[in-house]
Protein backbone atom coordinates (compact mmCIF):
# COMPACT_ATOMS: atom_id res chain seq x y z
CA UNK A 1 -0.15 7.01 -11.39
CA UNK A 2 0.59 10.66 -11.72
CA UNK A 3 3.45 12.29 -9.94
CA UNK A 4 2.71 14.24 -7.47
CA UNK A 5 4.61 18.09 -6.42
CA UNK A 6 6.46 18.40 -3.32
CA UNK A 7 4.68 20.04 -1.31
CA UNK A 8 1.73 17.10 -1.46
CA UNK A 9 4.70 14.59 -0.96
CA UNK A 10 6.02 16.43 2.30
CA UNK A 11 2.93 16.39 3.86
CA UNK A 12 2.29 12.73 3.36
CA UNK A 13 5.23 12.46 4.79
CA UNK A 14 4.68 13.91 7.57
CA UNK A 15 1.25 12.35 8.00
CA UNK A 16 2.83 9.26 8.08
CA UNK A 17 5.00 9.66 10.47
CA UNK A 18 2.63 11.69 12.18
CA UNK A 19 0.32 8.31 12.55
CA UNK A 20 2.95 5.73 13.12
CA UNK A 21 4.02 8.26 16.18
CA UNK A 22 0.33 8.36 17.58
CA UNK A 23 -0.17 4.87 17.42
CA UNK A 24 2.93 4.32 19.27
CA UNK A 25 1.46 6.87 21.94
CA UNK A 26 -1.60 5.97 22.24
CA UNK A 27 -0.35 1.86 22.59
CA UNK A 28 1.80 2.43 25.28
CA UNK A 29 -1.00 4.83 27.91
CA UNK A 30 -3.93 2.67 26.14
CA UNK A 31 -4.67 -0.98 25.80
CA UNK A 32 -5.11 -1.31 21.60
CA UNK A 33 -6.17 -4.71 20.10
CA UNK A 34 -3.46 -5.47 17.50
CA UNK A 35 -5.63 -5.10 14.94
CA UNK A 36 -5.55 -1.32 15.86
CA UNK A 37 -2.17 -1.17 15.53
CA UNK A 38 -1.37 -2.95 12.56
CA UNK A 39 -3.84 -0.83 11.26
CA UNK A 40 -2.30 2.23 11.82
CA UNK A 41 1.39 1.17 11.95
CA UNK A 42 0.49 -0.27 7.95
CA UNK A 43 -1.47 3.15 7.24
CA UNK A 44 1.66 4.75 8.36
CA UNK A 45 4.07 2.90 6.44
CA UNK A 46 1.52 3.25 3.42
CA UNK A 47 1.63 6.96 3.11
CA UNK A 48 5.44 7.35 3.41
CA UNK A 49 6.22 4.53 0.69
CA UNK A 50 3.68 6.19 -1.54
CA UNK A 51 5.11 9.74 -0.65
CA UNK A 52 8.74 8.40 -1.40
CA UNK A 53 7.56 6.81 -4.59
CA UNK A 54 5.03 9.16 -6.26
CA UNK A 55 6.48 12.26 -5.14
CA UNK A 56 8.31 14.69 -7.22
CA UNK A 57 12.11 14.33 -5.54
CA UNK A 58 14.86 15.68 -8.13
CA UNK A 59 18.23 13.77 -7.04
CA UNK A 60 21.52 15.14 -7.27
CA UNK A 61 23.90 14.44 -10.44
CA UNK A 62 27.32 14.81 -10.52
């Protein structure tokens, strides 16, 4: 798969944790089945790994 820039990797990051936040919301004032949840804690969890791993990061070298 094809890198991706920054910008696109920031705000998958931020979706991700965006969604794993709102699930955690919406569990505790709502009854979810745990399908729900999985769902969205795993959709969550998706988006950041694939931010952190296709994303265009430049480390720092010594």
């Amino acid at each position: 798969m094809k890198r991706i820039n920054k910008r696109k990797a920031l705000t998958l990051l931020s979706i991700g944790m965006f969604t794993i936040a709102t699930s955690q919301v919406f569990s505790y004032y709502f009854e979810l089945p745990d399908l729900a949840k999985g769902s969205f804690v795993g959709i969550g969890i998706g988006l950041l790994l694939t931010s952190l791993i296709f994303g265009s990061f430049k480390t720092a070298r010594n």
